[in-house]
PDB file of N, CA and C in Angstrom:
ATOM      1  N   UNK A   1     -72.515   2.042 -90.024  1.00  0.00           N
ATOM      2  CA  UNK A   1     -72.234   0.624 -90.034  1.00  0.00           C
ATOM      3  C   UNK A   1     -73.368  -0.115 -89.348  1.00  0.00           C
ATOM      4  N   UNK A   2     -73.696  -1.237 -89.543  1.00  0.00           N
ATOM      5  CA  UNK A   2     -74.639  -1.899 -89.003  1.00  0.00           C
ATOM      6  C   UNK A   2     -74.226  -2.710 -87.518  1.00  0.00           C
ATOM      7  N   UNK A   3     -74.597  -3.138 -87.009  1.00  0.00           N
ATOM      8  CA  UNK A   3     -74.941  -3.689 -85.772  1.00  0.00           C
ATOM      9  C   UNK A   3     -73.882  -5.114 -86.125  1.00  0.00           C
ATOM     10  N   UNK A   4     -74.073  -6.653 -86.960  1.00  0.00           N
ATOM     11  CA  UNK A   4     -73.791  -7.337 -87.176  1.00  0.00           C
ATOM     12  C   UNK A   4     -72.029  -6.900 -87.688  1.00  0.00           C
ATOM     13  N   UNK A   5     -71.756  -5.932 -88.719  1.00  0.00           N
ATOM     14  CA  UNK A   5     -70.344  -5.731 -88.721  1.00  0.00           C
ATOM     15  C   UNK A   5     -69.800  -5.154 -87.369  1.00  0.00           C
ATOM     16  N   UNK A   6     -70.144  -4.138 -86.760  1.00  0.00           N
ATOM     17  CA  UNK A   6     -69.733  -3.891 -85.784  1.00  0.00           C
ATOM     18  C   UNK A   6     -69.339  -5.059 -84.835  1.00  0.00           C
ATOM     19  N   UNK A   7     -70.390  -6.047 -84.354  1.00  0.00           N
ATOM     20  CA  UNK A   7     -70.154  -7.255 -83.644  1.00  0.00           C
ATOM     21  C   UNK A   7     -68.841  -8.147 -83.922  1.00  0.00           C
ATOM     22  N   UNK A   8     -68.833  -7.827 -85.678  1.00  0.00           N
ATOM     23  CA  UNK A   8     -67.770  -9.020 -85.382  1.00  0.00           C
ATOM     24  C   UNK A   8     -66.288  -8.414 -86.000  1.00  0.00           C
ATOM     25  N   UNK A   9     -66.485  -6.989 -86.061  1.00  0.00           N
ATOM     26  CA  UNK A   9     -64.897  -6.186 -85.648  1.00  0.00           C
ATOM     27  C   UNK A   9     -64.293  -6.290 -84.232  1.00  0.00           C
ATOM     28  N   UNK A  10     -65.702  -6.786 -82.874  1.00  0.00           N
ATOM     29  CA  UNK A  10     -65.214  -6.102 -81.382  1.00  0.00           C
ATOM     30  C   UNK A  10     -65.094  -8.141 -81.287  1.00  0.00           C
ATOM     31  N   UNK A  11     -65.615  -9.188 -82.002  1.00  0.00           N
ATOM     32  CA  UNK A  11     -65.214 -10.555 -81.724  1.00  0.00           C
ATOM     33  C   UNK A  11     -63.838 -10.479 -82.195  1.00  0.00           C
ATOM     34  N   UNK A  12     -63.325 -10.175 -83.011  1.00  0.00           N
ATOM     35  CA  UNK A  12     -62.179 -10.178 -83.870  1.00  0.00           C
ATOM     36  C   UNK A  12     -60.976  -9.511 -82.785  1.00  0.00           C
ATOM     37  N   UNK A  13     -61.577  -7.959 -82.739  1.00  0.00           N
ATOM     38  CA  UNK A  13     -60.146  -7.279 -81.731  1.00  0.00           C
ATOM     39  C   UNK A  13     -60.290  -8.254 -80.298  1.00  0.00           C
ATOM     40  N   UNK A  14     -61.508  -8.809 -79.852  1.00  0.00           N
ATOM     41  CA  UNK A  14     -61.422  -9.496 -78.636  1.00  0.00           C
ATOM     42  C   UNK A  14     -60.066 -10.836 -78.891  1.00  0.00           C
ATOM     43  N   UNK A  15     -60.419 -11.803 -79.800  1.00  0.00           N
ATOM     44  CA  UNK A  15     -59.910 -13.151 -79.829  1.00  0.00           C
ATOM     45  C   UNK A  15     -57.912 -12.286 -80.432  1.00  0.00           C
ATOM     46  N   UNK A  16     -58.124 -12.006 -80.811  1.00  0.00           N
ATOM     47  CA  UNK A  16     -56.420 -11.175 -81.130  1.00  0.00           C
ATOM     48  C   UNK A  16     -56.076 -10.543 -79.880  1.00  0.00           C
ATOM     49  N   UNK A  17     -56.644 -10.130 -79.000  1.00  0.00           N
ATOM     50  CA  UNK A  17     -56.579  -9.913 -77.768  1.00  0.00           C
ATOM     51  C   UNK A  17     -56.411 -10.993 -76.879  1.00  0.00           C
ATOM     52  N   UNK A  18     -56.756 -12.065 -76.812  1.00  0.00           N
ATOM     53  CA  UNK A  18     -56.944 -12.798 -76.208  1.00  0.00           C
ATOM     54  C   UNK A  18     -55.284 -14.082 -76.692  1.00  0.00           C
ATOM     55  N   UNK A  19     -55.083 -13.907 -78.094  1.00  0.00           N
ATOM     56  CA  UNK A  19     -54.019 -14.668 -78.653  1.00  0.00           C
ATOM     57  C   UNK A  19     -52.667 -14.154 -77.509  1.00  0.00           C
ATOM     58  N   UNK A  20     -52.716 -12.751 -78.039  1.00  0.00           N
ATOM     59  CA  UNK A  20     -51.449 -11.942 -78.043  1.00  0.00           C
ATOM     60  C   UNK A  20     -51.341 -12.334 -76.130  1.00  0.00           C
ATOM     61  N   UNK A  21     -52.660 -12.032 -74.858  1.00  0.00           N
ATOM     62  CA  UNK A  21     -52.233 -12.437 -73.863  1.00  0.00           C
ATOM     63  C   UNK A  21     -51.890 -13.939 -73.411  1.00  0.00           C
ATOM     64  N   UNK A  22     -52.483 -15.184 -74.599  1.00  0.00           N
ATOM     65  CA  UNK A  22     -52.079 -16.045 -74.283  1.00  0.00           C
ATOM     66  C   UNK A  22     -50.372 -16.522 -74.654  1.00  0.00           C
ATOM     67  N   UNK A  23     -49.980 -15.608 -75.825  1.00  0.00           N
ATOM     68  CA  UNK A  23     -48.689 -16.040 -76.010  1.00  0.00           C
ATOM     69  C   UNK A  23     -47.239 -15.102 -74.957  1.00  0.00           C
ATOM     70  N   UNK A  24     -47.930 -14.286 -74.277  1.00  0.00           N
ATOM     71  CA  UNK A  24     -47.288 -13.586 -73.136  1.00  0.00           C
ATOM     72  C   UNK A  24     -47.016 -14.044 -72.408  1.00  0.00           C
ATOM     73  N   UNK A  25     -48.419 -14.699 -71.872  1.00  0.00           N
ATOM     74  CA  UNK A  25     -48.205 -15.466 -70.301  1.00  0.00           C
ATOM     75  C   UNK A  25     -47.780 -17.056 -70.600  1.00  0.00           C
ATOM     76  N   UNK A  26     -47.670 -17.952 -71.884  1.00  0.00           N
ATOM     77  CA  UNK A  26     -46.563 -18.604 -72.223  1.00  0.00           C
ATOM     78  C   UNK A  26     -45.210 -18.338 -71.974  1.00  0.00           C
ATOM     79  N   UNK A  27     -44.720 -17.151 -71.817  1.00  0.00           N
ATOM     80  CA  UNK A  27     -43.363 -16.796 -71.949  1.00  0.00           C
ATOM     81  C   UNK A  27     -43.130 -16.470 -71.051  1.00  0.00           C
ATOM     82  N   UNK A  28     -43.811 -17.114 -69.918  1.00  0.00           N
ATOM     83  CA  UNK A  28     -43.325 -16.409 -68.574  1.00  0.00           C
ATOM     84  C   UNK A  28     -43.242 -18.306 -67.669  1.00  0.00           C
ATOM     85  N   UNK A  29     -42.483 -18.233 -66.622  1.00  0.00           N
ATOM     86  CA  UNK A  29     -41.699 -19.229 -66.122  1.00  0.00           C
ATOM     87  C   UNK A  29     -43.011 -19.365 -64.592  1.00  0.00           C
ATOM     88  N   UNK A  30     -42.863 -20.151 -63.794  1.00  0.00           N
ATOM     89  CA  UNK A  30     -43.442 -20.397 -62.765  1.00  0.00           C
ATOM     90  C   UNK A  30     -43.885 -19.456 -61.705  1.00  0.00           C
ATOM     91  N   UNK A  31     -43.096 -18.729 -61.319  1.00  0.00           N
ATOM     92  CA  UNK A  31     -42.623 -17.315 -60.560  1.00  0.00           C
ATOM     93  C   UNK A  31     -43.205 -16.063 -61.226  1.00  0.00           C
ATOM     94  N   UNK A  32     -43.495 -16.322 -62.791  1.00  0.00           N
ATOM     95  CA  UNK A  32     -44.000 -15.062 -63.350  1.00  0.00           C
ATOM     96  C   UNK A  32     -42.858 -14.081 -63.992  1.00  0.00           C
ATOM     97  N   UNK A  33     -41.973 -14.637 -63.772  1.00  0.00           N
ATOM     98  CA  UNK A  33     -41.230 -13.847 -64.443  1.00  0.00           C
ATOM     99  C   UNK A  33     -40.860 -14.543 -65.899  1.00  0.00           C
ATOM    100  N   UNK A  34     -40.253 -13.282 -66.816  1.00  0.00           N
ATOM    101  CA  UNK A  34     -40.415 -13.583 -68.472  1.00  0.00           C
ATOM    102  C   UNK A  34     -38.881 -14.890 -68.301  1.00  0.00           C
ATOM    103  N   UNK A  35     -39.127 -15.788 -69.252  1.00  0.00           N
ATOM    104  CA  UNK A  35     -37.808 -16.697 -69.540  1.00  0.00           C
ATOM    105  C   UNK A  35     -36.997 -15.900 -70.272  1.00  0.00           C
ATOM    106  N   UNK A  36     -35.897 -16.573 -69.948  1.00  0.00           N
ATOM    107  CA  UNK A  36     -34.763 -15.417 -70.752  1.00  0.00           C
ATOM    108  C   UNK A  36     -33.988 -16.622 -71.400  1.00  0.00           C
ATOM    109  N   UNK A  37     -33.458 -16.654 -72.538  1.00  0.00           N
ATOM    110  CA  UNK A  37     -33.079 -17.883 -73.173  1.00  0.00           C
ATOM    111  C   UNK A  37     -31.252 -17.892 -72.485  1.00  0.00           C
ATOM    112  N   UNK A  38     -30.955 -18.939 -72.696  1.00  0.00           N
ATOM    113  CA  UNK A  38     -29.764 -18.883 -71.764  1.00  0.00           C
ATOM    114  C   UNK A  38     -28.564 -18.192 -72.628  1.00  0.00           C
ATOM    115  N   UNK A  39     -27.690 -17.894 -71.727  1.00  0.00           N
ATOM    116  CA  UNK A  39     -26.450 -16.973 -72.525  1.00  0.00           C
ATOM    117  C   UNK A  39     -25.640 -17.650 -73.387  1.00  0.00           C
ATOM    118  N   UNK A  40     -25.105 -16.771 -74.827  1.00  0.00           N
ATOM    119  CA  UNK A  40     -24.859 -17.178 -75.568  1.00  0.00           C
ATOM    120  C   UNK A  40     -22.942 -18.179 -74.410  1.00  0.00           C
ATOM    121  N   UNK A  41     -22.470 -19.368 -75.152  1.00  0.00           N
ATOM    122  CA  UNK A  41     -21.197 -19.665 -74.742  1.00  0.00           C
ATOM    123  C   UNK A  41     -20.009 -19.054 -76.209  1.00  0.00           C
ATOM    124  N   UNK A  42     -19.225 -18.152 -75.769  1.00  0.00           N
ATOM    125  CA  UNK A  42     -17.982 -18.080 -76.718  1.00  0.00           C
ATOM    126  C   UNK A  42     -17.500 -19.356 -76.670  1.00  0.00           C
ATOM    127  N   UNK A  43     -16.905 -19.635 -78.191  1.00  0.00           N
ATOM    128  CA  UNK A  43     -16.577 -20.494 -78.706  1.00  0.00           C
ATOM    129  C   UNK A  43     -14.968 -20.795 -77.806  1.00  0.00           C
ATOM    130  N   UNK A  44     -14.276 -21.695 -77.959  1.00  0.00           N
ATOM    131  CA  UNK A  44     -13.118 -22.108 -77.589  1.00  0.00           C
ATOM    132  C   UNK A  44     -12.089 -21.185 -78.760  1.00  0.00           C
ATOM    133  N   UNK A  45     -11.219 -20.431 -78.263  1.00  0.00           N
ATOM    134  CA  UNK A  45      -9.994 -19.897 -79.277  1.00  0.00           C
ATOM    135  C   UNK A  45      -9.062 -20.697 -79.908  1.00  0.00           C
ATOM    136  N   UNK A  46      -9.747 -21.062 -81.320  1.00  0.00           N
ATOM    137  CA  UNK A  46      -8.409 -21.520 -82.053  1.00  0.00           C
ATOM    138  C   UNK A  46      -7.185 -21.170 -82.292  1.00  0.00           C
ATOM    139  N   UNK A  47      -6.543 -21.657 -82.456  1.00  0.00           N
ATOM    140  CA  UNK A  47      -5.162 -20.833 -82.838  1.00  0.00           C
ATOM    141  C   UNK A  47      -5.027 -21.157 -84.257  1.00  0.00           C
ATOM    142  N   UNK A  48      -5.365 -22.083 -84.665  1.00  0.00           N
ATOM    143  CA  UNK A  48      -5.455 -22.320 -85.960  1.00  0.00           C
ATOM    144  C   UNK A  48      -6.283 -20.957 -86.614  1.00  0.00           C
ATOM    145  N   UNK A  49      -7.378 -20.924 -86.294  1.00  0.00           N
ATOM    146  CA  UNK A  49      -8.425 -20.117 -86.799  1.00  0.00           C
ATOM    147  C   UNK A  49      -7.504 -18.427 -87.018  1.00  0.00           C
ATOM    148  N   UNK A  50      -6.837 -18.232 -86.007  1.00  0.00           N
ATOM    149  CA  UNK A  50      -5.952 -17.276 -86.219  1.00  0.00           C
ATOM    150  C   UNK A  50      -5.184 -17.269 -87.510  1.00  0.00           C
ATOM    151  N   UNK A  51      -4.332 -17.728 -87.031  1.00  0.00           N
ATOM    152  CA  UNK A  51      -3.259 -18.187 -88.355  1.00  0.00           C
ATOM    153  C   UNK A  51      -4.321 -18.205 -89.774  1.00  0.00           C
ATOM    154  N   UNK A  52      -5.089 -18.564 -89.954  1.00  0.00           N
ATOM    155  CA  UNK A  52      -6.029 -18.353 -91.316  1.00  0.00           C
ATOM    156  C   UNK A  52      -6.035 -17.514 -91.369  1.00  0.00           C
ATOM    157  N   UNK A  53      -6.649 -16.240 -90.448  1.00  0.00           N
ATOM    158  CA  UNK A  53      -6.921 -15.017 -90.828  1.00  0.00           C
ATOM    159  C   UNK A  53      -5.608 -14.304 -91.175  1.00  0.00           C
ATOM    160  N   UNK A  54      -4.535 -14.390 -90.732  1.00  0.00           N
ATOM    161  CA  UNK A  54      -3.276 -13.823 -90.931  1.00  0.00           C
ATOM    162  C   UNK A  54      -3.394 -14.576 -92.271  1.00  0.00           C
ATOM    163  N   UNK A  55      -3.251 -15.591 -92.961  1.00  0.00           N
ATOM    164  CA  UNK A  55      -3.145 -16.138 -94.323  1.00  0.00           C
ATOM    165  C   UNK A  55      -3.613 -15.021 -95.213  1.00  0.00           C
ATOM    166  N   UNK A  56      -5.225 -15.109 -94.557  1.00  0.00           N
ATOM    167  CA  UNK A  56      -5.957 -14.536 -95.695  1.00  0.00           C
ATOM    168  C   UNK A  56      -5.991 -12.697 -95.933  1.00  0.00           C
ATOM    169  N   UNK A  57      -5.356 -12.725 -94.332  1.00  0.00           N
ATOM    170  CA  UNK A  57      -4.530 -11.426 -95.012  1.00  0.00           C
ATOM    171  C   UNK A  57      -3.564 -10.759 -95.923  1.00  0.00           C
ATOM    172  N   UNK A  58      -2.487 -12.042 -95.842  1.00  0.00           N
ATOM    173  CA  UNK A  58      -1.467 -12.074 -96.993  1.00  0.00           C
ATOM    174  C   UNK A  58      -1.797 -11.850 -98.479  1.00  0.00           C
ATOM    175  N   UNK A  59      -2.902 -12.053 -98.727  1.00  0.00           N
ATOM    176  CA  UNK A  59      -3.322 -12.456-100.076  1.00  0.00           C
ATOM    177  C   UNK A  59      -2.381 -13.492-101.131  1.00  0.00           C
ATOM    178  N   UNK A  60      -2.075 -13.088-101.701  1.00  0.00           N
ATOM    179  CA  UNK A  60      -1.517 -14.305-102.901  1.00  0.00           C
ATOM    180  C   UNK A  60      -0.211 -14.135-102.145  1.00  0.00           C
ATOM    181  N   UNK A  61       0.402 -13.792-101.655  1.00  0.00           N
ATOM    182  CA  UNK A  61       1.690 -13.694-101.233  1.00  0.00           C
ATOM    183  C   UNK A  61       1.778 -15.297 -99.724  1.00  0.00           C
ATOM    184  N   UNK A  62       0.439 -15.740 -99.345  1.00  0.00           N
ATOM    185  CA  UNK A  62       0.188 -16.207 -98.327  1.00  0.00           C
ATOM    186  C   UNK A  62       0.844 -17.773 -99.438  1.00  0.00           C
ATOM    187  N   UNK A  63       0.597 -17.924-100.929  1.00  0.00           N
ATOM    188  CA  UNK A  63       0.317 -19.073-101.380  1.00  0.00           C
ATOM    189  C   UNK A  63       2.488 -19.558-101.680  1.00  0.00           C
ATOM    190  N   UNK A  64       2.640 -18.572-101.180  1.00  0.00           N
ATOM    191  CA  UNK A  64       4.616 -18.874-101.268  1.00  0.00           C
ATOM    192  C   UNK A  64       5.546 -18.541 -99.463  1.00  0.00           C
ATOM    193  N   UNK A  65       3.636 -18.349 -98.634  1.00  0.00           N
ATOM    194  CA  UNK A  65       4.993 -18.004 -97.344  1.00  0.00           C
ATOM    195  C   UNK A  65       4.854 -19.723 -96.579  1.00  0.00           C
ATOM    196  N   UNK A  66       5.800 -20.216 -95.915  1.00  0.00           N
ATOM    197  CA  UNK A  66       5.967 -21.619 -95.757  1.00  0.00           C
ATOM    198  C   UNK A  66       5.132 -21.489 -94.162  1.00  0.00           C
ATOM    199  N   UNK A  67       4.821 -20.561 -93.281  1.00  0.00           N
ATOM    200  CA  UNK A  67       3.865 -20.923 -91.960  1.00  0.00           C
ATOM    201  C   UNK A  67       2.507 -20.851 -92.832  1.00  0.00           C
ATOM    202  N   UNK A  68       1.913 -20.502 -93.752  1.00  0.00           N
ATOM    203  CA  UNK A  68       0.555 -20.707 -94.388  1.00  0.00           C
ATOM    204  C   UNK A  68       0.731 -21.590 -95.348  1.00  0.00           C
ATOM    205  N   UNK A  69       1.733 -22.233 -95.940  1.00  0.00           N
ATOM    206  CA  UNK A  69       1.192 -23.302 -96.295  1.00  0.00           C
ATOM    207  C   UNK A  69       1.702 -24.881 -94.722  1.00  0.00           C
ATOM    208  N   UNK A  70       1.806 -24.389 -94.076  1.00  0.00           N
ATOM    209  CA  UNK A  70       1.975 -25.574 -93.025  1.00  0.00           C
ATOM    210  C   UNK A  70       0.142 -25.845 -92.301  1.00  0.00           C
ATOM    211  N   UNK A  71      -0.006 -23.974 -92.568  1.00  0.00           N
ATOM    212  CA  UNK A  71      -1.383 -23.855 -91.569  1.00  0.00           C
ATOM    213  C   UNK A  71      -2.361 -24.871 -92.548  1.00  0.00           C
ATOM    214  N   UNK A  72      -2.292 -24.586 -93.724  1.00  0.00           N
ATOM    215  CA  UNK A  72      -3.100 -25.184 -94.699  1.00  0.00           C
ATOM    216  C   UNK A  72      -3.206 -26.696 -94.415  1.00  0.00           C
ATOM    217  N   UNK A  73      -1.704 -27.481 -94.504  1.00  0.00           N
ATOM    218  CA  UNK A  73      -1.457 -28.794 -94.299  1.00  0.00           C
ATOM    219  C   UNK A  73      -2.194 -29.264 -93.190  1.00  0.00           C
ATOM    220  N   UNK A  74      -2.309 -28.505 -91.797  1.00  0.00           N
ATOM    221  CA  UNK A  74      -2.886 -28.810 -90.855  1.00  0.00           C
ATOM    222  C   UNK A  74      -4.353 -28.853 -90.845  1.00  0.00           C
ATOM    223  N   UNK A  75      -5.052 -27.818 -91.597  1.00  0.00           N
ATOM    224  CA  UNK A  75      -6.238 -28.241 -91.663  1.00  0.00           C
ATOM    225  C   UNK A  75      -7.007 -28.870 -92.622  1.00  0.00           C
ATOM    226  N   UNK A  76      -5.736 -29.579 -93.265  1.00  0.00           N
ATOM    227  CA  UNK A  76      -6.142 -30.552 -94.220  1.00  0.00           C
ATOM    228  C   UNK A  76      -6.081 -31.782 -93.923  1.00  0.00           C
ATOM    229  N   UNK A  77      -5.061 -32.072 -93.065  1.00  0.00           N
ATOM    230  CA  UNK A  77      -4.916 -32.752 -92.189  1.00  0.00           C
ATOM    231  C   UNK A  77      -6.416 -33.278 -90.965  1.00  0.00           C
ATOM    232  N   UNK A  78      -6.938 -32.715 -90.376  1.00  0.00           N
ATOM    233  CA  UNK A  78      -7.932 -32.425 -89.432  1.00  0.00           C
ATOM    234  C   UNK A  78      -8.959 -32.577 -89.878  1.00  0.00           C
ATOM    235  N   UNK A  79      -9.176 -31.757 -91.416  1.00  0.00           N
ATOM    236  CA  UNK A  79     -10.116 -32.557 -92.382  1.00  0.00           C
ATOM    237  C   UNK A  79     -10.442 -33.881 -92.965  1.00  0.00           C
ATOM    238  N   UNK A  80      -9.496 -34.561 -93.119  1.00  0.00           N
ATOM    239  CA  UNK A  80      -9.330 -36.283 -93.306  1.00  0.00           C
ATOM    240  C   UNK A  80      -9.144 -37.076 -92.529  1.00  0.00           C
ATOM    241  N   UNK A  81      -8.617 -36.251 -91.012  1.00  0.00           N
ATOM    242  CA  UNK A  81      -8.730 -37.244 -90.441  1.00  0.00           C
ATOM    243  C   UNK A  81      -7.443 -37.698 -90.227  1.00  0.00           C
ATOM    244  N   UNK A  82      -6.429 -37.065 -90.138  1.00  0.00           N
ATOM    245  CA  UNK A  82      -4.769 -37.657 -90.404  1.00  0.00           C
ATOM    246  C   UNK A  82      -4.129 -37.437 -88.966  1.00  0.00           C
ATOM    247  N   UNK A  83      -3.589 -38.031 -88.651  1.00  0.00           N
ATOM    248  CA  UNK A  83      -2.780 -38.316 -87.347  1.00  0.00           C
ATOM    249  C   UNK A  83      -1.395 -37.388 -87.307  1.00  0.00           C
ATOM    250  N   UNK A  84      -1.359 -36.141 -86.992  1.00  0.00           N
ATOM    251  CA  UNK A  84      -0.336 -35.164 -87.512  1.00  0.00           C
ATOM    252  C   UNK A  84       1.349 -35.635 -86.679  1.00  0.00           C
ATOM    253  N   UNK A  85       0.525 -36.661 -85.168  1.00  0.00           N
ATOM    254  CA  UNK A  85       1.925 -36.748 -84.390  1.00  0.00           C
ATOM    255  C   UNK A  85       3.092 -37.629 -85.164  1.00  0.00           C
ATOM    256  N   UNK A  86       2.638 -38.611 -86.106  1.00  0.00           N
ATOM    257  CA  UNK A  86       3.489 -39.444 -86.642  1.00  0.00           C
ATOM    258  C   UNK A  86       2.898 -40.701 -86.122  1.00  0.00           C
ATOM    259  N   UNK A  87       1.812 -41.098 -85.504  1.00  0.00           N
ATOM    260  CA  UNK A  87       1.456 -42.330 -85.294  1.00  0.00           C
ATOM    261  C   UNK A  87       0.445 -42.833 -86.441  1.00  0.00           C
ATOM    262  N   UNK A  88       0.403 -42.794 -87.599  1.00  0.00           N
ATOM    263  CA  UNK A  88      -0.872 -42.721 -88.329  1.00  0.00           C
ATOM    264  C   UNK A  88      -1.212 -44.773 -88.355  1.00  0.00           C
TER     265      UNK A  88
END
């Protein structure tokens, strides 16, 4: 190999060298230590969300039992926007 390719295989591994430590020491916080992105939050437990899954366990049998079609009403309800207490 010649002199001139050689040069600019060792510019090349240098500046990729040089990327990879600049995006390292980006990822590190004041103190030096790495950031850690913050912890995921679990969601709030529906109870609704339950009751669906029990629906959609039923399969077609879910479309004649009267607590899945109430569950349905309710989140059809919640979907439009409907006032379920009776104050609409």
């Amino acid at each position: 190999m010649e002199g001139s390719v050689l040069a600019r295989i060792a510019a090349i591994v240098f500046v990729a060298i040089a990327i990879t430590a600049a995006l390292v020491e980006r990822g590190r916080d004041e103190a030096g230590q790495a950031v850690r992105p913050a912890p995921l939050v679990a969601p709030e437990v529906d109870p609704l969300r339950a009751a669906h899954r029990r629906c959609q366990e039923l399969g077609e049998a879910a479309a004649s039992d009267p607590d899945c079609l109430a569950v349905w009403a309710e989140t059809r309800d919640r979907f439009l926007g409907r006032d379920r207490t009776g104050g609409e």
